[in-house]
N, C-alpha and C. Protein backbone atom coordinates (compact mmCIF):
# COMPACT_ATOMS: atom_id res chain seq x y z
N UNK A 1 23.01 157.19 74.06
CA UNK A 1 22.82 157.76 72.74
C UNK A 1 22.40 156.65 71.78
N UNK A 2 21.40 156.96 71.18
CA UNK A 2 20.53 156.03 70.32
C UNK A 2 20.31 156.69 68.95
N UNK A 3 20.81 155.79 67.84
CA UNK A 3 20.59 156.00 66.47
C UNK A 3 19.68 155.57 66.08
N UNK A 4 18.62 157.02 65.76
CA UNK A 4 17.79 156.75 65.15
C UNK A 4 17.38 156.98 63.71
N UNK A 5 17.10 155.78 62.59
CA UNK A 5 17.00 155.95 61.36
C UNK A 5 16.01 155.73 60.94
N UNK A 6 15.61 157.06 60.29
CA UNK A 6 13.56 157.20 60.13
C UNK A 6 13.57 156.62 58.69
N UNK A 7 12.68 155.48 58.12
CA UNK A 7 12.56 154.63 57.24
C UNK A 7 11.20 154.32 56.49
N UNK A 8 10.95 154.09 55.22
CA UNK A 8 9.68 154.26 55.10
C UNK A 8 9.85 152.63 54.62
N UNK A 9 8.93 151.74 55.90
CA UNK A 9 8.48 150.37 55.16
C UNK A 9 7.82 150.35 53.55
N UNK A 10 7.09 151.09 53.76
CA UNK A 10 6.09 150.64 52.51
C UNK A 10 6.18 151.56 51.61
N UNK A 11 7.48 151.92 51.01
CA UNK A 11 8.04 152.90 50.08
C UNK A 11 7.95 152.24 48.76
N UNK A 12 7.39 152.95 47.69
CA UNK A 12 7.10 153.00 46.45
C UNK A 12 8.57 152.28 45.61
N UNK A 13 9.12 153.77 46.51
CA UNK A 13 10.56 153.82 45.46
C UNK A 13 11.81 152.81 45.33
N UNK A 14 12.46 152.54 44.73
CA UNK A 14 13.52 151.42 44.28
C UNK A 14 14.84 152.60 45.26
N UNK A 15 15.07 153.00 44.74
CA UNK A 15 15.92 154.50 45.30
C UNK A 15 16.15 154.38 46.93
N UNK A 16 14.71 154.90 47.53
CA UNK A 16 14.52 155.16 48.74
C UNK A 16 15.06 153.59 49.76
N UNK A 17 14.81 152.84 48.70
CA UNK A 17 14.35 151.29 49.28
C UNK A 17 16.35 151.05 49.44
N UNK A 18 16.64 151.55 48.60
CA UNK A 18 18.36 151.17 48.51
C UNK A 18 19.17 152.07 49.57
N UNK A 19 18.73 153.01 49.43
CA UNK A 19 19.70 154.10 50.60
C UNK A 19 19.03 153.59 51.60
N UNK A 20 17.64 153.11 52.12
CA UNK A 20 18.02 152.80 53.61
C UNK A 20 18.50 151.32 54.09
N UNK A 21 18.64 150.55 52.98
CA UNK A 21 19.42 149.35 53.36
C UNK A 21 20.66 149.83 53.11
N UNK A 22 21.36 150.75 52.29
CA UNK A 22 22.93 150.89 52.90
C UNK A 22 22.89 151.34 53.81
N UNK A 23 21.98 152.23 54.59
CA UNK A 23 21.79 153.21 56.11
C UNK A 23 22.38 152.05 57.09
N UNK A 24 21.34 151.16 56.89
CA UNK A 24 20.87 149.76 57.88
C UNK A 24 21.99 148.75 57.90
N UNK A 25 22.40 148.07 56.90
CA UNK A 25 23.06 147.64 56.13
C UNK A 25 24.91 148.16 57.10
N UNK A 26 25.51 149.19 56.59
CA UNK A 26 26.47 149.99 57.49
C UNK A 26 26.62 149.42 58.90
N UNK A 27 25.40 150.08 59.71
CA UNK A 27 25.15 150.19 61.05
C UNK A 27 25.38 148.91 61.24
N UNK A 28 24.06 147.39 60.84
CA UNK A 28 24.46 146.61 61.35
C UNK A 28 25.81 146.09 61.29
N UNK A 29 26.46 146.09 60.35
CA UNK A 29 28.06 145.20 59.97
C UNK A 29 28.80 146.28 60.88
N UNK A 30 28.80 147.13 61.17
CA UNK A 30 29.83 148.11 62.54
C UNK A 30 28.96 147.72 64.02
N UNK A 31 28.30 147.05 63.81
CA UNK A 31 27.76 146.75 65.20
C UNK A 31 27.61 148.10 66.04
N UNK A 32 26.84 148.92 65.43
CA UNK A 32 26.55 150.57 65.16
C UNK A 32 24.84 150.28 66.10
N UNK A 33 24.51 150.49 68.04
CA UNK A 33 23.10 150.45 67.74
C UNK A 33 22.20 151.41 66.94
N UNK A 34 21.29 150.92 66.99
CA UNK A 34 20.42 151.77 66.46
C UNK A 34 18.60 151.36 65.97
N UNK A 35 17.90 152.44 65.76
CA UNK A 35 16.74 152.04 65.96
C UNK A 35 15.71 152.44 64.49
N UNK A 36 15.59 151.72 63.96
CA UNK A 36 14.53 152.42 63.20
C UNK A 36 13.26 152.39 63.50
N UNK A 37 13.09 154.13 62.70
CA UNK A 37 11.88 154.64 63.26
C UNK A 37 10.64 154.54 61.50
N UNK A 38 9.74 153.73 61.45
CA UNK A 38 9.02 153.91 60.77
C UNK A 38 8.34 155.01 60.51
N UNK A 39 8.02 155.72 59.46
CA UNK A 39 7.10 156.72 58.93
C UNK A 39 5.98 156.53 58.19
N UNK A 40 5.95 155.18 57.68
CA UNK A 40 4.72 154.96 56.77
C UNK A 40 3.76 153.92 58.00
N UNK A 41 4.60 153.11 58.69
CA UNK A 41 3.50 152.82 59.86
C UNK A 41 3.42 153.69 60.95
N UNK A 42 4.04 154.72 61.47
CA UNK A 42 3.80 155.48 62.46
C UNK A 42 3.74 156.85 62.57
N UNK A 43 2.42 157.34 62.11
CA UNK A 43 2.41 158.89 61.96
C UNK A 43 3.01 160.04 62.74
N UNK A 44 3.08 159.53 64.15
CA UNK A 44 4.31 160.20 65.14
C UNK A 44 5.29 160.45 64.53
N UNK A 45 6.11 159.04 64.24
CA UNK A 45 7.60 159.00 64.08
C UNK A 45 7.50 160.24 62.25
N UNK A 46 6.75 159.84 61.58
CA UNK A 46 6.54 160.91 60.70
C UNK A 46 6.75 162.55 60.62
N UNK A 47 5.34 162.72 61.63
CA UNK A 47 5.49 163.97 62.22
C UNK A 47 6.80 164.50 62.76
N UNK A 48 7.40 163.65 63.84
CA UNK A 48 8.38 164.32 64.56
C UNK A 48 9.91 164.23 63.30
N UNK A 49 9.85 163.28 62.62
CA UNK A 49 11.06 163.70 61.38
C UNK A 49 10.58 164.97 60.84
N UNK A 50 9.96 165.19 59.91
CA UNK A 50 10.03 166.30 59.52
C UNK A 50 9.49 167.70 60.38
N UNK A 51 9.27 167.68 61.66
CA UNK A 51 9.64 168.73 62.19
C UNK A 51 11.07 169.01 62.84
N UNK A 52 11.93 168.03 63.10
CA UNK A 52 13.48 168.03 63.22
C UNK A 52 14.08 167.41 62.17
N UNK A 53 13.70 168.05 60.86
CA UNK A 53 14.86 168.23 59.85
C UNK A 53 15.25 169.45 59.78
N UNK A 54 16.69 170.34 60.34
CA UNK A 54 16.31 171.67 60.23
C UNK A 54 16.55 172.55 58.54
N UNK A 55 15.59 173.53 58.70
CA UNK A 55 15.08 174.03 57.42
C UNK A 55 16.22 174.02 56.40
N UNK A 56 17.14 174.62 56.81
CA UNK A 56 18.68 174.18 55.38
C UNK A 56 19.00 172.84 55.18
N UNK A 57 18.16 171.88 55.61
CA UNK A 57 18.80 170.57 55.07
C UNK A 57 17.30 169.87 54.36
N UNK A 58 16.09 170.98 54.59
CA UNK A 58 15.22 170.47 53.36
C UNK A 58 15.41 170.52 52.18
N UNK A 59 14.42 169.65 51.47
CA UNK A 59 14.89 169.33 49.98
C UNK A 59 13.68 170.90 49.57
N UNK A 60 14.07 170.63 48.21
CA UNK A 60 13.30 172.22 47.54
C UNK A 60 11.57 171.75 48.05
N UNK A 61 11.20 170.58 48.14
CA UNK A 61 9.46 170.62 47.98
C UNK A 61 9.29 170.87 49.56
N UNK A 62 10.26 170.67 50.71
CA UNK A 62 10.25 171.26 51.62
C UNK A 62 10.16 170.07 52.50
N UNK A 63 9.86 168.95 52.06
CA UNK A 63 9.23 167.11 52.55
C UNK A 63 10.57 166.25 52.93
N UNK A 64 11.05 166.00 53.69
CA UNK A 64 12.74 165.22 53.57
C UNK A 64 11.98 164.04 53.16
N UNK A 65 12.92 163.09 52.55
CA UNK A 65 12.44 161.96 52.43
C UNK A 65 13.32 160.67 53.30
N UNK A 66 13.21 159.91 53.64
CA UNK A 66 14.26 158.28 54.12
C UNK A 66 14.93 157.99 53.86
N UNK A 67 15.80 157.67 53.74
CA UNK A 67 16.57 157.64 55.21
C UNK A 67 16.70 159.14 55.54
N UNK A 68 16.92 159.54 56.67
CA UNK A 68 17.13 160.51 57.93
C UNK A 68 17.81 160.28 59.24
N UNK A 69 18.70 160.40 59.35
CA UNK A 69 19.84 159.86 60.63
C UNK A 69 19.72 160.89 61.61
N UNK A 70 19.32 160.79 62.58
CA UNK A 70 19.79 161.18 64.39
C UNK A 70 20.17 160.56 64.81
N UNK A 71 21.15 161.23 65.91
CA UNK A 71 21.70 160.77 67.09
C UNK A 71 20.61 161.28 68.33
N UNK A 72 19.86 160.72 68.57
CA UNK A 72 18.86 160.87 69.72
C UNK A 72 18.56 162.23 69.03
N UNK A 73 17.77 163.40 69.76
CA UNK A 73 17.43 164.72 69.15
C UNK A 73 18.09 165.20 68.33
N UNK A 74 19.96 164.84 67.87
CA UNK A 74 20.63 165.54 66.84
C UNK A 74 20.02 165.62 65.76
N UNK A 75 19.96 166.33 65.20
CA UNK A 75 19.88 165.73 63.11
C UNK A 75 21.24 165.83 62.86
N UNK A 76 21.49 164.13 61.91
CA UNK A 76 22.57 164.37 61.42
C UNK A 76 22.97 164.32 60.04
N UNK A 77 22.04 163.87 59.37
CA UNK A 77 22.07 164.13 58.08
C UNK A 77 21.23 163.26 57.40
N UNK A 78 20.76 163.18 55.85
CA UNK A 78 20.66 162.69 55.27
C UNK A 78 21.03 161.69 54.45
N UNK A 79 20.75 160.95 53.91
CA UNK A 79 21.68 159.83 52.90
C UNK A 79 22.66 160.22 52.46
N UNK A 80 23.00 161.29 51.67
CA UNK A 80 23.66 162.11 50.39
C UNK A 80 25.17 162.34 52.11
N UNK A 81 24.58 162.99 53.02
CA UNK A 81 25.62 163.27 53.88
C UNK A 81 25.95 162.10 54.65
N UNK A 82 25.67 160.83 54.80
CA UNK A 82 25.75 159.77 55.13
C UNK A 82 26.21 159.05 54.36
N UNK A 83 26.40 159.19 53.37
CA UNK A 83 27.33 158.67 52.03
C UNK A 83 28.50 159.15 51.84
N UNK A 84 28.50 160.58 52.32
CA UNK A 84 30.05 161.63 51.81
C UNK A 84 30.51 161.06 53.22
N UNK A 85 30.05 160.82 54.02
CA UNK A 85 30.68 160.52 55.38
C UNK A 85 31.76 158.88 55.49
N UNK A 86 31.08 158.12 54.63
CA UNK A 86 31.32 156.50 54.77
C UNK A 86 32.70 156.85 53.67
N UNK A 87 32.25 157.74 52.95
CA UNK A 87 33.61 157.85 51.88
C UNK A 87 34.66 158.71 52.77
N UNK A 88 34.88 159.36 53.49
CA UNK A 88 35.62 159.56 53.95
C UNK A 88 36.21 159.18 55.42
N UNK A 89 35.57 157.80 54.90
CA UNK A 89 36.09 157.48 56.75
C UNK A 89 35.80 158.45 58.38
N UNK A 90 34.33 158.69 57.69
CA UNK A 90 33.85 159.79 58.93
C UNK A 90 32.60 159.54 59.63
N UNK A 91 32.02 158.32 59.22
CA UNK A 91 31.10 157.96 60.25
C UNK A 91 30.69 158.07 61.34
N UNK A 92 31.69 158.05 62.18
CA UNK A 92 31.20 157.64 63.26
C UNK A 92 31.44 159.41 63.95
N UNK A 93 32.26 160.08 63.41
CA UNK A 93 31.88 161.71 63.56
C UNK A 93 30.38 162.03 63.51
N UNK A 94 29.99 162.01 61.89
CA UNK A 94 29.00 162.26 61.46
C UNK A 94 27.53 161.86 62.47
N UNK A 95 27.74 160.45 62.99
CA UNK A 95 27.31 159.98 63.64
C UNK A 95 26.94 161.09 65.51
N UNK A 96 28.22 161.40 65.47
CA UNK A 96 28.46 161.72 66.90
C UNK A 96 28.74 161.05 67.64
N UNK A 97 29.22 159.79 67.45
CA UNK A 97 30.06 158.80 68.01
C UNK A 97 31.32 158.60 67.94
N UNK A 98 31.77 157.96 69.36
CA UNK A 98 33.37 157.91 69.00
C UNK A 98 33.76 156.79 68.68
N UNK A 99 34.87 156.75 67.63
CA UNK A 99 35.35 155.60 67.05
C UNK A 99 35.77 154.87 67.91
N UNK A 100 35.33 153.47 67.50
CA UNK A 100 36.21 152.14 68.20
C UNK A 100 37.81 152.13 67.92
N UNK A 101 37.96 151.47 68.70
CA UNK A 101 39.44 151.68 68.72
C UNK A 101 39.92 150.60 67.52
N UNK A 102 41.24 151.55 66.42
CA UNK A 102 41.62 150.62 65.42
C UNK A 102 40.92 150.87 64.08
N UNK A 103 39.57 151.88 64.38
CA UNK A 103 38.72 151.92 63.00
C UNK A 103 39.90 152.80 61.81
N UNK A 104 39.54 152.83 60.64
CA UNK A 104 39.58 154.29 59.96
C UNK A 104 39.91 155.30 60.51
N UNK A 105 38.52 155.53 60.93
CA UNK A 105 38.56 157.02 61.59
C UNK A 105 39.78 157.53 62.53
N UNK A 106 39.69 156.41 63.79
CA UNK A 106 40.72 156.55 64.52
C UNK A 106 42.27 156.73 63.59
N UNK A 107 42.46 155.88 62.61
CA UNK A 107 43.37 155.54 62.33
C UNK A 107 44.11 157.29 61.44
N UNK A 108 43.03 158.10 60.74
CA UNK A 108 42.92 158.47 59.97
C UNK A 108 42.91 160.32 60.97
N UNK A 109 42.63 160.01 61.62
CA UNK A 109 43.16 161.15 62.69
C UNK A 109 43.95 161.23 63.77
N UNK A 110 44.93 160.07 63.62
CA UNK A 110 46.15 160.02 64.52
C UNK A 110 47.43 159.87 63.59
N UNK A 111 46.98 159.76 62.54
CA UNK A 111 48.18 159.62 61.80
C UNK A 111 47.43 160.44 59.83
N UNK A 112 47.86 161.44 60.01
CA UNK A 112 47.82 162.24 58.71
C UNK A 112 48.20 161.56 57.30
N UNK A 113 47.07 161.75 56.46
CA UNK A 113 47.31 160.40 55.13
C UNK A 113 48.18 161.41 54.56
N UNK A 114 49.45 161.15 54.10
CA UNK A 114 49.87 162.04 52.80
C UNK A 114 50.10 161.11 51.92
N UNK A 115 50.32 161.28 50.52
CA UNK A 115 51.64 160.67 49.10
C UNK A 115 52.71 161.05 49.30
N UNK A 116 52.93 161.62 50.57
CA UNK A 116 54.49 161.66 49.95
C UNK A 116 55.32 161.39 50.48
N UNK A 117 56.46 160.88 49.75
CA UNK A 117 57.83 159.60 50.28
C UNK A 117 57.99 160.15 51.85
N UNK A 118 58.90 159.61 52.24
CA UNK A 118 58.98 159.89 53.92
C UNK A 118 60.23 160.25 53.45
N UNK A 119 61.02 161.71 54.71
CA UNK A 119 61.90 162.55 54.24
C UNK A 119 62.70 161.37 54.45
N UNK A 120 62.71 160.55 55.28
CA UNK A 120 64.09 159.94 55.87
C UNK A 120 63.59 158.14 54.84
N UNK A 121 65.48 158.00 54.91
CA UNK A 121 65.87 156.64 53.27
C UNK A 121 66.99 155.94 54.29
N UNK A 122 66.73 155.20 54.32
CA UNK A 122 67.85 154.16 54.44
C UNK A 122 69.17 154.15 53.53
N UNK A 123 70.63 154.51 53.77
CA UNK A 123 71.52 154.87 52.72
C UNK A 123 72.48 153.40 53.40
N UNK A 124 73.02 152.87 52.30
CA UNK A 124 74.09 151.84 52.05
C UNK A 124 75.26 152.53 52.48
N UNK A 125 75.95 152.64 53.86
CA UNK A 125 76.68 153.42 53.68
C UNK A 125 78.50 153.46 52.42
N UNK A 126 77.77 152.61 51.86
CA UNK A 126 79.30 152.92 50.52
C UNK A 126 79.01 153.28 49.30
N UNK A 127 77.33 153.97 49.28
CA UNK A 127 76.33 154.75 48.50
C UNK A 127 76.83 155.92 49.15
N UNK A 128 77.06 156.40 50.11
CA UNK A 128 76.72 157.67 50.96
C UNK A 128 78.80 158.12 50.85
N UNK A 129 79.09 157.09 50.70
CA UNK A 129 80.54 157.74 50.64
C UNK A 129 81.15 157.89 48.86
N UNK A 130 80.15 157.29 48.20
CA UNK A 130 80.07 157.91 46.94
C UNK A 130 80.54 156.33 45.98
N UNK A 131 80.98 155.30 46.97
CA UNK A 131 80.98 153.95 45.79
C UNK A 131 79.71 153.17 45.57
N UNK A 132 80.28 152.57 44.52
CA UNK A 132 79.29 151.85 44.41
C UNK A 132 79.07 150.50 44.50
N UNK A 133 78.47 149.34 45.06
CA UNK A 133 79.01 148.65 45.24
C UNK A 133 78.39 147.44 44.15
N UNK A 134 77.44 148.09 43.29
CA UNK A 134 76.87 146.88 42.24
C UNK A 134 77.24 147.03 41.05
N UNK A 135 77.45 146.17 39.95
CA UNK A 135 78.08 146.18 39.24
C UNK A 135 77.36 147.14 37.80
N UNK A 136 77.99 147.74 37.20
CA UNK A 136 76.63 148.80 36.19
C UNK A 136 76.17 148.63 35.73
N UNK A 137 76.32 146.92 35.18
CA UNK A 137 74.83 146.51 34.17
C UNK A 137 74.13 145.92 35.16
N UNK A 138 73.98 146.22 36.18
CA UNK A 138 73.26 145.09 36.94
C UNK A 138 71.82 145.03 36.62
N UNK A 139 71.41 146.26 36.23
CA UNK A 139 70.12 146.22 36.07
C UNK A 139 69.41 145.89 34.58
N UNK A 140 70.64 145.74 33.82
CA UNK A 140 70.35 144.89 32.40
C UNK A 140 69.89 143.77 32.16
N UNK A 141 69.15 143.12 31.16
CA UNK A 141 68.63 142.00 30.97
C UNK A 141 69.88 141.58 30.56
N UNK A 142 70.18 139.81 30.61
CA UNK A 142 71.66 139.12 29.88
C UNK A 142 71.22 139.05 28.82
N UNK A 143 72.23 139.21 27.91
CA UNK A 143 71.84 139.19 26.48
C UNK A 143 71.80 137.66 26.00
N UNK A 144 71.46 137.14 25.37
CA UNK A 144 71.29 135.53 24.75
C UNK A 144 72.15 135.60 23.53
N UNK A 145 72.33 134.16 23.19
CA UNK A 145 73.42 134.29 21.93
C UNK A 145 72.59 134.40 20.85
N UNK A 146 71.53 134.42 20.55
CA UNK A 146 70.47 134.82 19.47
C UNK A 146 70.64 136.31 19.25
N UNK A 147 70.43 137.28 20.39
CA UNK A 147 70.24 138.90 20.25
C UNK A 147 71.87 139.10 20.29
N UNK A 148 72.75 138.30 20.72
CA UNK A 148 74.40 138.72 20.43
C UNK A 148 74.76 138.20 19.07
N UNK A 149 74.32 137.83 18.22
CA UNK A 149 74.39 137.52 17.07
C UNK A 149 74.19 138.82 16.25
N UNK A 150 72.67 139.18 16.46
CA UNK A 150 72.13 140.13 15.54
C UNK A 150 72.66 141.31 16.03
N UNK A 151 73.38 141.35 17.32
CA UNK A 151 73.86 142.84 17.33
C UNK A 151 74.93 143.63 16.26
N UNK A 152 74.69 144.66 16.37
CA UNK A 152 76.05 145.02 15.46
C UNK A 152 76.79 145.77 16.55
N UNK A 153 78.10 145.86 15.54
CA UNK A 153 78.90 146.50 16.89
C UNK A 153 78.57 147.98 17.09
N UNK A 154 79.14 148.65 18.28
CA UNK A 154 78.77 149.91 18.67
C UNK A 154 80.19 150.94 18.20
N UNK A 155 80.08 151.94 17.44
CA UNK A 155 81.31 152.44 16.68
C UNK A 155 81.12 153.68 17.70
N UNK A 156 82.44 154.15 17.62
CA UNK A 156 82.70 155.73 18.57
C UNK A 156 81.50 156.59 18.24
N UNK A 157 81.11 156.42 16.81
CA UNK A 157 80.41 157.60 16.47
C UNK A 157 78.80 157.55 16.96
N UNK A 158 78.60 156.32 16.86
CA UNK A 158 77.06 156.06 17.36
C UNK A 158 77.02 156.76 19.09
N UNK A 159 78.37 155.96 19.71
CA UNK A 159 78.06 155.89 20.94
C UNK A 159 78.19 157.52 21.32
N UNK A 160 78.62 158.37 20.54
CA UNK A 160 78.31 160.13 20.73
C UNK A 160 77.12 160.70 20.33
N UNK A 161 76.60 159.92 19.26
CA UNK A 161 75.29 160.59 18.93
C UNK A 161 74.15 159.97 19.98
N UNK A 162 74.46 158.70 20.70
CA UNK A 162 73.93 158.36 21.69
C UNK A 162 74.20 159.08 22.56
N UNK A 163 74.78 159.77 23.47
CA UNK A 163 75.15 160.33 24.05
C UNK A 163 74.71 161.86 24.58
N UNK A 164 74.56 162.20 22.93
CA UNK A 164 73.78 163.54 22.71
C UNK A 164 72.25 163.38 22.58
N UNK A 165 71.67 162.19 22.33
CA UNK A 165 70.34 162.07 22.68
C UNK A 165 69.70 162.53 23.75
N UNK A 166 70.78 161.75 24.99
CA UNK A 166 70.15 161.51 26.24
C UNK A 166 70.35 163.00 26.71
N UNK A 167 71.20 163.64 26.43
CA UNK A 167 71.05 165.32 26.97
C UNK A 167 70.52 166.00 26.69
């Protein structure tokens, strides 16, 4: 199985010129083979792209343009789907190839991405029997004798209307 990526050397466009060096670009750094197929030097390789682009993946003027990805006779997509593919860690699907071992992909279909915490916690067991074993300001900053100066004291009444805040 041979990747073939139909390319236009002598392309006008800035655009065209960028999506097939990320095409190229990709492939080589994954050590991905593959072959490009010229369209502006080889009227074959021309011809035979746009008669195996199939018709729902033409653009409205009906002309695909370069990059164009097969897997040997597959069509596999275009840039735009060769882009949604690299973002989701699906290349080498998209491709029709199977992942090396260790990639993304692999990684990313043997083990399900979620956010969310894992059911199972490690418990202290003298957390789990309901003590505690750190002290309750522990998580307070120490106060300095500068900010214990300016404090004022805390009267019954504050510390209720504090109290009723937090509820």
């Amino acid at each position: 199985m041979v990747i073939k990526v139909f390319i236009a050397t002598q392309s006008g466009s800035t655009a065209i010129k960028k999506k097939q060096q990320d095409v190229l670009g990709f492939l080589e750094a994954n050590k991905i083979d593959f072959k490009e197929m010229d369209i502006a030097a080889n009227e074959n390789n021309r011809k035979w792209m746009r008669e195996n682009v199939p018709g729902e993946k033409r653009p409205q003027n009906g002309i695909p343009l370069p990059p164009q990805i097969f897997n040997d006779e597959l069509y596999c997509g275009d840039f735009d789907a060769f882009f949604n593919a690299k973002e989701d860690n699906g290349v080498y699907a998209f491709l029709g190839l199977t992942p090396p071992p260790g990639s993304k992909e692999n990684i990313s279909e043997s083990e399900p991405a979620t956010d969310e915490e894992p059911t199972h916690q490690m418990v202290d067991p003298q957390d789990a029997a309901g003590e505690s074993h750190k002290p309750d300001n522990e998580d307070e900053e120490p106060v300095t004798e500068e900010e214990e100066e300016d404090e004022e004291p805390v009267t019954e009444e504050a510390e209720t209307l504090a109290e009723q805040q937090q509820v």
